[in-house]
Protein backbone atom coordinates (compact mmCIF):
# COMPACT_ATOMS: atom_id res chain seq x y z
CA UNK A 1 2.78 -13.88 -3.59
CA UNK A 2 5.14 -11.43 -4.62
CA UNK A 3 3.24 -9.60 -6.76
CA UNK A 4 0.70 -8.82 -3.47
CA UNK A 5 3.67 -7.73 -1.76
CA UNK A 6 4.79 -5.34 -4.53
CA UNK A 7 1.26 -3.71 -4.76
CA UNK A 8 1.21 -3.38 -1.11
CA UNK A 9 4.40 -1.61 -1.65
CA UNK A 10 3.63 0.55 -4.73
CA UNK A 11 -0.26 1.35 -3.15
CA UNK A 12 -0.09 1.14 0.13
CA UNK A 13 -3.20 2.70 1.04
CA UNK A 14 -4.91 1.85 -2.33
CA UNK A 15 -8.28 0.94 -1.08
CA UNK A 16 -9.52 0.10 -4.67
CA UNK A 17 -7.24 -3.15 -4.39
CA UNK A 18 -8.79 -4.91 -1.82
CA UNK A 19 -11.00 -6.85 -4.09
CA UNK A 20 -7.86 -8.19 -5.50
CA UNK A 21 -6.01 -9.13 -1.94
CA UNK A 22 -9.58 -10.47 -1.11
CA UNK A 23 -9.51 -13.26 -4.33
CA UNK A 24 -5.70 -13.52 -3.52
CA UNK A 25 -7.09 -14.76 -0.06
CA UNK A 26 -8.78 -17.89 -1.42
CA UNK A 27 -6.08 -18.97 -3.23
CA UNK A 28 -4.95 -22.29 -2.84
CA UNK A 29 -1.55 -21.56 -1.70
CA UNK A 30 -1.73 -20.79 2.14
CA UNK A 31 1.27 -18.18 0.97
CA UNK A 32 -0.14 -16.22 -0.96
CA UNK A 33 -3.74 -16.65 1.40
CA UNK A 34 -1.27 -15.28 4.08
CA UNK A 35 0.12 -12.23 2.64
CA UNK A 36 -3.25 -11.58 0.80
CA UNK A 37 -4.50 -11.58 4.94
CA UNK A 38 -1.44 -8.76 5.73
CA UNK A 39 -2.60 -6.48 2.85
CA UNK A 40 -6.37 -6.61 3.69
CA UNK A 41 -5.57 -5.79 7.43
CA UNK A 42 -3.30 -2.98 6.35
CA UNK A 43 -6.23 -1.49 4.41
CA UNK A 44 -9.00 -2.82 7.11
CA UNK A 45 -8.10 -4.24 10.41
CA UNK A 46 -11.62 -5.46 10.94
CA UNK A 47 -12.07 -7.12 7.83
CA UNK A 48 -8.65 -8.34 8.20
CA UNK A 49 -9.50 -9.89 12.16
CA UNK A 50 -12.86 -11.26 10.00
CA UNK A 51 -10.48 -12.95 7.14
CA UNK A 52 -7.90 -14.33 10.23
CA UNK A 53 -10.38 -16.56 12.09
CA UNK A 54 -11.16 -18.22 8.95
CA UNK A 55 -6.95 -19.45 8.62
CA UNK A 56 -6.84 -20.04 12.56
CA UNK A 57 -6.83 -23.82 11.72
CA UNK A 58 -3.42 -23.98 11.54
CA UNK A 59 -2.44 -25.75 8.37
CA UNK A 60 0.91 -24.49 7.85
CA UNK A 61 3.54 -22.39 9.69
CA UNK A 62 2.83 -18.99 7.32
CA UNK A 63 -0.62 -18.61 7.65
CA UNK A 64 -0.32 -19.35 11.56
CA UNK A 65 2.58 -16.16 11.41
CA UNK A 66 0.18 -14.17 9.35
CA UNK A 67 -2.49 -14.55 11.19
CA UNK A 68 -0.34 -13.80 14.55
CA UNK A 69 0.61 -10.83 12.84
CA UNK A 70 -2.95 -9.76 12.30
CA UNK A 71 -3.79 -10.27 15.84
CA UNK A 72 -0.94 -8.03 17.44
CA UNK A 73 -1.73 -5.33 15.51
């Protein structure tokens, strides 16, 4: 997780990345799924509403506050 959070804040608008947010969203870790979810929206909000529905099951407290996060943007 933190290295998804340090690219997002070295490359902020580094659309190249999003490949790697995008296999940092399937991880197993709904952490790391979670922030992977906040760096795709930051680079695009649709795909990032797209990638939210999928985590709207509500497995576990920080993908429910990503996810919120995603939607009140």
């Amino acid at each position: 997780m933190a290295s998804i959070v340090k690219l997002e804040e070295l490359f902020p608008k580094d659309n190249s990345l999003i490949e790697v947010y995008k296999n940092a969203f399937n991880d197993k870790s709904y952490k790391v799924s979670g922030e992977a979810l906040i760096a795709i929206t930051a680079l695009d909000s649709l795909e990032g509403l797209k990638l939210a529905k999928q985590l709207e099951v509500g497995k576990d407290l920080f993908t429910d506050i990503s996810v919120a996060r995603v939607y009140s943007q």
